[in-house]
C-alpha atoms as a PDB file:
ATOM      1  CA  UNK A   1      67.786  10.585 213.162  1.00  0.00           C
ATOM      2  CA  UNK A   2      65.623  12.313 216.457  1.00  0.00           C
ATOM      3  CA  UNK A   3      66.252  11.208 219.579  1.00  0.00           C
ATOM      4  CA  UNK A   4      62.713  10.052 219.816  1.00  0.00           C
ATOM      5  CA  UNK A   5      63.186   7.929 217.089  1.00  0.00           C
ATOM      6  CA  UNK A   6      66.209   6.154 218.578  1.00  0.00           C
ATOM      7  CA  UNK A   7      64.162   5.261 221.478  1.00  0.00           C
ATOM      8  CA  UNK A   8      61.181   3.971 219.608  1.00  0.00           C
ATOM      9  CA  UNK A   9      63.632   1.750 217.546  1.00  0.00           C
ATOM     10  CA  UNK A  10      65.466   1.047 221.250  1.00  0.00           C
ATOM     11  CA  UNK A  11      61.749  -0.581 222.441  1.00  0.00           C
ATOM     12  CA  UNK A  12      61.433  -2.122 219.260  1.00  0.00           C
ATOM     13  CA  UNK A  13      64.426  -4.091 219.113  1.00  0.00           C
ATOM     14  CA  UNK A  14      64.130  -5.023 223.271  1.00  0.00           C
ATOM     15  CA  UNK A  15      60.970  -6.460 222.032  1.00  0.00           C
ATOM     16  CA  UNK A  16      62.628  -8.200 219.609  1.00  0.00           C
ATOM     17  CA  UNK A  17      65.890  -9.584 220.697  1.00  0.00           C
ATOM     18  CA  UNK A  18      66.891 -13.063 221.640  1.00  0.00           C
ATOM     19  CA  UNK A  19      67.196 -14.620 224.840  1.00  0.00           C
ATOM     20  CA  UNK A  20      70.972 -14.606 224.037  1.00  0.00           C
ATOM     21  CA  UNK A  21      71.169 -11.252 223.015  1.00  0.00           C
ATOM     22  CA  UNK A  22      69.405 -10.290 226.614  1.00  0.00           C
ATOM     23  CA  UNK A  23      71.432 -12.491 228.795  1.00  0.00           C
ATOM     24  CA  UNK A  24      74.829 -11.382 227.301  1.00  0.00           C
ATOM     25  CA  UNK A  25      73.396  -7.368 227.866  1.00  0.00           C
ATOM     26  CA  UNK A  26      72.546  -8.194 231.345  1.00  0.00           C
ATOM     27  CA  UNK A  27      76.038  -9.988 232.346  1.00  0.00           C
ATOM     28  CA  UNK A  28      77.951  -7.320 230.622  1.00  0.00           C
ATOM     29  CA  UNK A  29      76.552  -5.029 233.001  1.00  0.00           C
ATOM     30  CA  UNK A  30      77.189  -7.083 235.937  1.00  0.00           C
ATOM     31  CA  UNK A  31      80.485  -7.498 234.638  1.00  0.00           C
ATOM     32  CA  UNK A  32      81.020  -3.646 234.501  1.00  0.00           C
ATOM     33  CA  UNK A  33      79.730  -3.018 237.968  1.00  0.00           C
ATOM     34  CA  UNK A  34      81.212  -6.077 239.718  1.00  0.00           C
ATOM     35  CA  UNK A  35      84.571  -4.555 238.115  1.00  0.00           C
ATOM     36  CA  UNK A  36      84.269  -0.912 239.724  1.00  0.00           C
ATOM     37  CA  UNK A  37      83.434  -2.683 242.817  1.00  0.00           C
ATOM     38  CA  UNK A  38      86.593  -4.313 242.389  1.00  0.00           C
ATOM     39  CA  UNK A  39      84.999  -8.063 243.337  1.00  0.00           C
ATOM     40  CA  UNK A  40      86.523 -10.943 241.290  1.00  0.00           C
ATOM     41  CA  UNK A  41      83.418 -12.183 239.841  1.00  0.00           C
ATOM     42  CA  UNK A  42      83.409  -9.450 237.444  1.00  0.00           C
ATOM     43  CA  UNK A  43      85.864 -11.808 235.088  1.00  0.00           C
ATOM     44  CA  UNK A  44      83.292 -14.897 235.023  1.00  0.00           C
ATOM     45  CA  UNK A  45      80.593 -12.391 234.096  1.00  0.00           C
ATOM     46  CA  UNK A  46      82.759 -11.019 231.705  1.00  0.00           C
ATOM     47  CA  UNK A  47      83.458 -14.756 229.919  1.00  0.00           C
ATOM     48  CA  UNK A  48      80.148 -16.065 229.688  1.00  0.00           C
ATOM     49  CA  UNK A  49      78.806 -12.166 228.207  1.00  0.00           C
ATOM     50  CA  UNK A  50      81.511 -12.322 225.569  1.00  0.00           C
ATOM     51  CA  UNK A  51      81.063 -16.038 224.667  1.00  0.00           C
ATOM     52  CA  UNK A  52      77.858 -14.837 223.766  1.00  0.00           C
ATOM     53  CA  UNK A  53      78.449 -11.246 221.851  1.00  0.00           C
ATOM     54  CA  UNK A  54      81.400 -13.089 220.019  1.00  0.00           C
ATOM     55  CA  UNK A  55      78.237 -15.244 217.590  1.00  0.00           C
ATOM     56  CA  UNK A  56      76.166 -11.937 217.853  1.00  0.00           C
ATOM     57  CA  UNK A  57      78.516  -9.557 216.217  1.00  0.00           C
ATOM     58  CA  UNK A  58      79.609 -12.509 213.711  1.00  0.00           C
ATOM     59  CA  UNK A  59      76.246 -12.625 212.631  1.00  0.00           C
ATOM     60  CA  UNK A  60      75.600  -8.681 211.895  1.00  0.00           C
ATOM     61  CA  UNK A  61      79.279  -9.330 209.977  1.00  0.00           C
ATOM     62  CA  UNK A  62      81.880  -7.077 213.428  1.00  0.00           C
ATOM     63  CA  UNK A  63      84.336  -9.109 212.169  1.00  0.00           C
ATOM     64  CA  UNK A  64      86.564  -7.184 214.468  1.00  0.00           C
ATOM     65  CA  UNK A  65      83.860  -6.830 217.397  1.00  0.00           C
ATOM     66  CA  UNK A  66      83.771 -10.365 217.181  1.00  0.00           C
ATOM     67  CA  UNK A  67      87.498 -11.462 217.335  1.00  0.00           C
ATOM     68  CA  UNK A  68      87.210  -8.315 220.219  1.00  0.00           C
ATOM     69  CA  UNK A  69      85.038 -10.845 222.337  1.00  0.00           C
ATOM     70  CA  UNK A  70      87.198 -14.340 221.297  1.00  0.00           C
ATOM     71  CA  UNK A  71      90.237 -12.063 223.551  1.00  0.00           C
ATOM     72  CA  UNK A  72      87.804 -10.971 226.109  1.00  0.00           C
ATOM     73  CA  UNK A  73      87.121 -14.560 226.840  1.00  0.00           C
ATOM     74  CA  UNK A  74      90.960 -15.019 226.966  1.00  0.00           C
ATOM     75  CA  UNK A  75      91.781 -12.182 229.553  1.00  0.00           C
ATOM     76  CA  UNK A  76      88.298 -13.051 231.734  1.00  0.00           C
ATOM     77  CA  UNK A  77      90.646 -16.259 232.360  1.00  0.00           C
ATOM     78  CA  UNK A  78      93.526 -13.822 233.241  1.00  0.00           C
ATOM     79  CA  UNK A  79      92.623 -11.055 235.237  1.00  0.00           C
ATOM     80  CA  UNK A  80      90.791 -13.682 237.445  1.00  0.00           C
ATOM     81  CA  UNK A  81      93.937 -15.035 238.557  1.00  0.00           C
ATOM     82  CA  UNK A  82      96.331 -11.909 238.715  1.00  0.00           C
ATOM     83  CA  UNK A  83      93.519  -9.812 240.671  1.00  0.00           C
ATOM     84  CA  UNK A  84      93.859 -12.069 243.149  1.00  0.00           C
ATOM     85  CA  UNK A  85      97.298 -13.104 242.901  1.00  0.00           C
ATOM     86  CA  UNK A  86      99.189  -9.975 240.872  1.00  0.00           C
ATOM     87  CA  UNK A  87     100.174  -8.134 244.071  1.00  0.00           C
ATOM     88  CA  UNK A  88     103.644  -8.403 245.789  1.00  0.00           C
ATOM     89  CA  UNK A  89     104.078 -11.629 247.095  1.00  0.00           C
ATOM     90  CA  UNK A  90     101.455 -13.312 245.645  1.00  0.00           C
ATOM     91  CA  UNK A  91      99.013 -10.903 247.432  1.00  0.00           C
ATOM     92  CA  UNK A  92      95.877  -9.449 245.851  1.00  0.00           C
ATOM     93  CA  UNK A  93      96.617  -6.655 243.023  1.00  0.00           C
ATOM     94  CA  UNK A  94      96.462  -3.104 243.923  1.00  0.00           C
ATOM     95  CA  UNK A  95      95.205  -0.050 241.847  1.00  0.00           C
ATOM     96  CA  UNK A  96      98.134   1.219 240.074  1.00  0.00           C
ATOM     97  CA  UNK A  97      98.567   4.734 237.915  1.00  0.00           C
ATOM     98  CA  UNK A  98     101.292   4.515 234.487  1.00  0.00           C
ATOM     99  CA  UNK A  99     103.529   7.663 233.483  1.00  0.00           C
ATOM    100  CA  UNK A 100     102.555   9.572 230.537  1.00  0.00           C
ATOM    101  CA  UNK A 101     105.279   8.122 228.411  1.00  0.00           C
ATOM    102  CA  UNK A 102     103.372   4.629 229.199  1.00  0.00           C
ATOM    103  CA  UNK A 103     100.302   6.005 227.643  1.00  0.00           C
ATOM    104  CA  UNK A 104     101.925   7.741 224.692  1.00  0.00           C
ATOM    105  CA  UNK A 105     103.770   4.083 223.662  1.00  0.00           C
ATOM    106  CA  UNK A 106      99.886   2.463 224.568  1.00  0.00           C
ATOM    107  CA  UNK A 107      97.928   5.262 222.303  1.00  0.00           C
ATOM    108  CA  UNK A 108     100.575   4.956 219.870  1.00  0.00           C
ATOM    109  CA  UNK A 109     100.155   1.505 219.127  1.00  0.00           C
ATOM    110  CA  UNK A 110      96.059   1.564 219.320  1.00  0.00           C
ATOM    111  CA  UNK A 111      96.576   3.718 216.702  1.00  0.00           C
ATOM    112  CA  UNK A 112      99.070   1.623 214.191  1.00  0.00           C
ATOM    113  CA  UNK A 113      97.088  -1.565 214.771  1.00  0.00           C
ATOM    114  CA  UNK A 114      93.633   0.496 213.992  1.00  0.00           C
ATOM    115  CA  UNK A 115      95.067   1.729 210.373  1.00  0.00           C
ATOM    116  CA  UNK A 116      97.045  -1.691 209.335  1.00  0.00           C
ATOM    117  CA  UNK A 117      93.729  -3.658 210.620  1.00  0.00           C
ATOM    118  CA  UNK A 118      91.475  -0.765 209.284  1.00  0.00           C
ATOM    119  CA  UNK A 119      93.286  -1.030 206.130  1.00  0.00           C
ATOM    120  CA  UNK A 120      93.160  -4.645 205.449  1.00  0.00           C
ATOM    121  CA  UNK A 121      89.401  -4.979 206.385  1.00  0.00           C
ATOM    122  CA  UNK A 122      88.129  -2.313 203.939  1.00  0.00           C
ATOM    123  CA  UNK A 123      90.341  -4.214 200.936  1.00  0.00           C
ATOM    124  CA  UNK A 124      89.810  -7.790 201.665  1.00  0.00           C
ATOM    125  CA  UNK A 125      86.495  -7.981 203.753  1.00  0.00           C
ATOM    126  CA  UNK A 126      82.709  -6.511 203.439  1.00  0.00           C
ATOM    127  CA  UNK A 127      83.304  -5.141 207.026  1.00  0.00           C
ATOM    128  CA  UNK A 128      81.229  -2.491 208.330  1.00  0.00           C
ATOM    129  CA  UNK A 129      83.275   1.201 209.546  1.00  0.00           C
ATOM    130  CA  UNK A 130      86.083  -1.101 209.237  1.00  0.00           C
ATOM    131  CA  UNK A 131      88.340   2.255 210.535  1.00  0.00           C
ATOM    132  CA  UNK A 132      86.172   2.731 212.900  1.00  0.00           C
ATOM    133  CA  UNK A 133      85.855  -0.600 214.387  1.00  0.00           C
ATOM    134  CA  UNK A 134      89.043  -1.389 214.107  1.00  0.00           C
ATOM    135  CA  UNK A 135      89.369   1.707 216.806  1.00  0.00           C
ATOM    136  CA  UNK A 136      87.102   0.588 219.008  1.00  0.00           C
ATOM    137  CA  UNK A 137      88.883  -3.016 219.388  1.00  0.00           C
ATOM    138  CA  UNK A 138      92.356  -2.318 219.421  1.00  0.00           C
ATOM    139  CA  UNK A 139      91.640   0.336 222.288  1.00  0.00           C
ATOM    140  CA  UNK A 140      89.413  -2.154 223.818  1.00  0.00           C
ATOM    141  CA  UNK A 141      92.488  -4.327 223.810  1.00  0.00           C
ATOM    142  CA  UNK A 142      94.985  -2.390 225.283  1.00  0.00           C
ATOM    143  CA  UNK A 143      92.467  -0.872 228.143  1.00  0.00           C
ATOM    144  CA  UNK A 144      91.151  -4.749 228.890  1.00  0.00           C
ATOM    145  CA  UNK A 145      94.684  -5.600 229.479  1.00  0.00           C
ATOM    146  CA  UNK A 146      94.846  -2.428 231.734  1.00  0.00           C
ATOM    147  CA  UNK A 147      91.533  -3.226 233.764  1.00  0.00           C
ATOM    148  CA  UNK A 148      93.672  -7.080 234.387  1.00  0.00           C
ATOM    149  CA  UNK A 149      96.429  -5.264 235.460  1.00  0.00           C
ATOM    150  CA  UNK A 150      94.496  -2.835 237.479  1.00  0.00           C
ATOM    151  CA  UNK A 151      95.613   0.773 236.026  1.00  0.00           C
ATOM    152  CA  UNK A 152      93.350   3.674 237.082  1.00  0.00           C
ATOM    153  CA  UNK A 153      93.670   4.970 233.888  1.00  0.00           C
ATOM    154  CA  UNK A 154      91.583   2.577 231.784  1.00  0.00           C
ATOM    155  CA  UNK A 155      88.304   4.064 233.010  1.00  0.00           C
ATOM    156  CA  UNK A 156      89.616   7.341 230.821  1.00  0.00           C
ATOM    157  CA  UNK A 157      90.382   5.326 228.119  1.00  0.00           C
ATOM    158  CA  UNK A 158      86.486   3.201 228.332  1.00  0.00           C
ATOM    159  CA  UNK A 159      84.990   6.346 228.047  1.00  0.00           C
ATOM    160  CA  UNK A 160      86.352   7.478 224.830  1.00  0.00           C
ATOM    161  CA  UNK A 161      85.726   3.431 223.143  1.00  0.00           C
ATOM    162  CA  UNK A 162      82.103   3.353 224.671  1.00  0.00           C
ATOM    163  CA  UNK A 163      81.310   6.736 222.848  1.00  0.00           C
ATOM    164  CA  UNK A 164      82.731   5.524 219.554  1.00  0.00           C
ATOM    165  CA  UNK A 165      81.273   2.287 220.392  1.00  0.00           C
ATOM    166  CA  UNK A 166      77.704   3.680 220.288  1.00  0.00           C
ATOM    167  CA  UNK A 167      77.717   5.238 216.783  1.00  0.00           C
ATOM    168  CA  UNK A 168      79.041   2.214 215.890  1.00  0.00           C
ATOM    169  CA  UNK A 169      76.499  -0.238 217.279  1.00  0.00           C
ATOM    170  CA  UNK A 170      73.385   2.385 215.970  1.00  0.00           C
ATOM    171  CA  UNK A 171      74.578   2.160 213.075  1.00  0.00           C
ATOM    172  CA  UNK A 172      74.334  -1.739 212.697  1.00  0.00           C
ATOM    173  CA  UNK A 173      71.180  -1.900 213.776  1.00  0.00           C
ATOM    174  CA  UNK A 174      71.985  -2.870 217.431  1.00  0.00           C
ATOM    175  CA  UNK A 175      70.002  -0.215 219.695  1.00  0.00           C
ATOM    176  CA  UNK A 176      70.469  -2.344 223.126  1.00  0.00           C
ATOM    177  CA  UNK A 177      73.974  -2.740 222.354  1.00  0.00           C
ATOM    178  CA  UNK A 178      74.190   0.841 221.782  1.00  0.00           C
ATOM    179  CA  UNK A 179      72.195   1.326 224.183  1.00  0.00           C
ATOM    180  CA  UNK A 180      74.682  -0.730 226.687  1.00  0.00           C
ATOM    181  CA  UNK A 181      78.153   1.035 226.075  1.00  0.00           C
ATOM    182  CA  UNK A 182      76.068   4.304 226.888  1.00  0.00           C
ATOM    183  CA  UNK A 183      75.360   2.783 230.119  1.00  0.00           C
ATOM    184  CA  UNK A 184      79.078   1.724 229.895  1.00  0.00           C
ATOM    185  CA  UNK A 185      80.326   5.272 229.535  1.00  0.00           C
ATOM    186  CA  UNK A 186      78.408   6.600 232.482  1.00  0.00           C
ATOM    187  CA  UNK A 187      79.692   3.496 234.667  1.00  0.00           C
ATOM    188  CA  UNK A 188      83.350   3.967 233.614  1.00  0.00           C
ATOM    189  CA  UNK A 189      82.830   7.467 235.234  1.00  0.00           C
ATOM    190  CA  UNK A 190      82.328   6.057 238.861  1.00  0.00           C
ATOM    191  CA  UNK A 191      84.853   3.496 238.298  1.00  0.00           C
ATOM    192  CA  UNK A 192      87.451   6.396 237.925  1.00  0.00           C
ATOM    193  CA  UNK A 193      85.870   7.913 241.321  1.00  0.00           C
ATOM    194  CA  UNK A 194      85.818   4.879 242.933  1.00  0.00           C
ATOM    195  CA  UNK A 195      89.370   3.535 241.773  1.00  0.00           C
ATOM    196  CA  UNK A 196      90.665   7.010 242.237  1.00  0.00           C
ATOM    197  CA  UNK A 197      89.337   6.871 245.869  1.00  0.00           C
ATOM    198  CA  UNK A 198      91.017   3.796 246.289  1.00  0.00           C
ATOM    199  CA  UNK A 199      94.646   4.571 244.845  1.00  0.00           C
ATOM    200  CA  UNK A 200      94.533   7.462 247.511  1.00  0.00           C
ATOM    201  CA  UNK A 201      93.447   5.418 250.154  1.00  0.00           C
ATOM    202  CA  UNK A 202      96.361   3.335 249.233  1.00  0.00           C
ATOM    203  CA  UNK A 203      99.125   5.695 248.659  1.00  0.00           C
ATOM    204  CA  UNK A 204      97.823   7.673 251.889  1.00  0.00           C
ATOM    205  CA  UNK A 205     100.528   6.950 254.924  1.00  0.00           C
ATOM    206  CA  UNK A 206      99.121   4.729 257.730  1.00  0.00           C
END
């Protein structure tokens, strides 16, 4: 498939999407730039977008995608709160790094969840790349947890899901989807700048 072709089936499907499908794009972006920003309204952008993409992927059978979006909702509630209220003494949550023995135990179990998930989806259900979609949500799990938490690491981690996440989408059919987690991917690389920046300015002696 050309490039060209992509975009022609891109303007297509803009023309054709729902209002849903439109509003959940647009909040998920606000949701993704509100987070690098660091500003607390990221996490009611984020539950309203995912309340939405949770009937959209249903619908174009994501099984996992969907269930993805039901614990999206779930931590939108969460990292509300502890963003505000994580930090020591109640105070509002820093940026934080984890050792590379955190990551190996984190990447280890993204990985076991993907093939028992994986597994049972491509014997039991008529999911799409159920290997490959499995992926995409366990490692959207752990990293979602890690944005709550505020680890600087989980911008790494977005990039890799958002690439897999766009084969994934173009493949179903959904081009602005697709189309979104691109814009994801080049997001999560100023969120690394900009959280980077801000973990220095932070660990930097007064």
């Amino acid at each position: 498939m050309m490039p060209e072709h992509w975009l022609g089936q891109i303007a297509e499907r803009w023309a054709a999407m729902s209002g849903w499908e439109l509003t959940a794009v647009v909040l998920a972006v606000s949701y993704l730039l509100l987070a690098v920003r660091q500003n607390r309204l990221c996490w009611i952008a984020a539950f309203v977008s995912t309340a939405i993409f949770t009937v959209l992927f249903f619908n174009v059978q994501l099984l996992m995608q969907s269930a993805l979006n039901v614990y999206y909702m779930a931590m939108a509630v969460y990292g509300w709160w502890h963003w505000q209220h994580g930090g020591r003494s109640g105070s509002t949550l820093p940026v934080t790094r984890r050792p590379p023995a955190w990551h190996g135990i984190a990447l280890s179990l993204i990985v076991l969840c993907t093939l028992v998930s994986g597994y049972l989806l491509d014997r039991h259900t008529d999911a799409a790349w159920p290997y490959l979609d499995s992926l995409v949500t366990w490692g959207a799990v752990v990293t979602t947890f890690m944005v709550a938490r505020k680890v600087l690491e989980n911008w790494a981690y977005w990039m890799v899901i958002n690439s897999l996440a766009v084969f994934l989408f173009i493949d179903r059919g959904m081009f602005l989807t697709a189309t979104l987690h691109a814009v994801y991917l080049v997001i999560s690389v100023f969120g690394w700048i900009s959280w980077l920046r801000d973990y220095r300015r932070q660990a930097s002696p007064v």
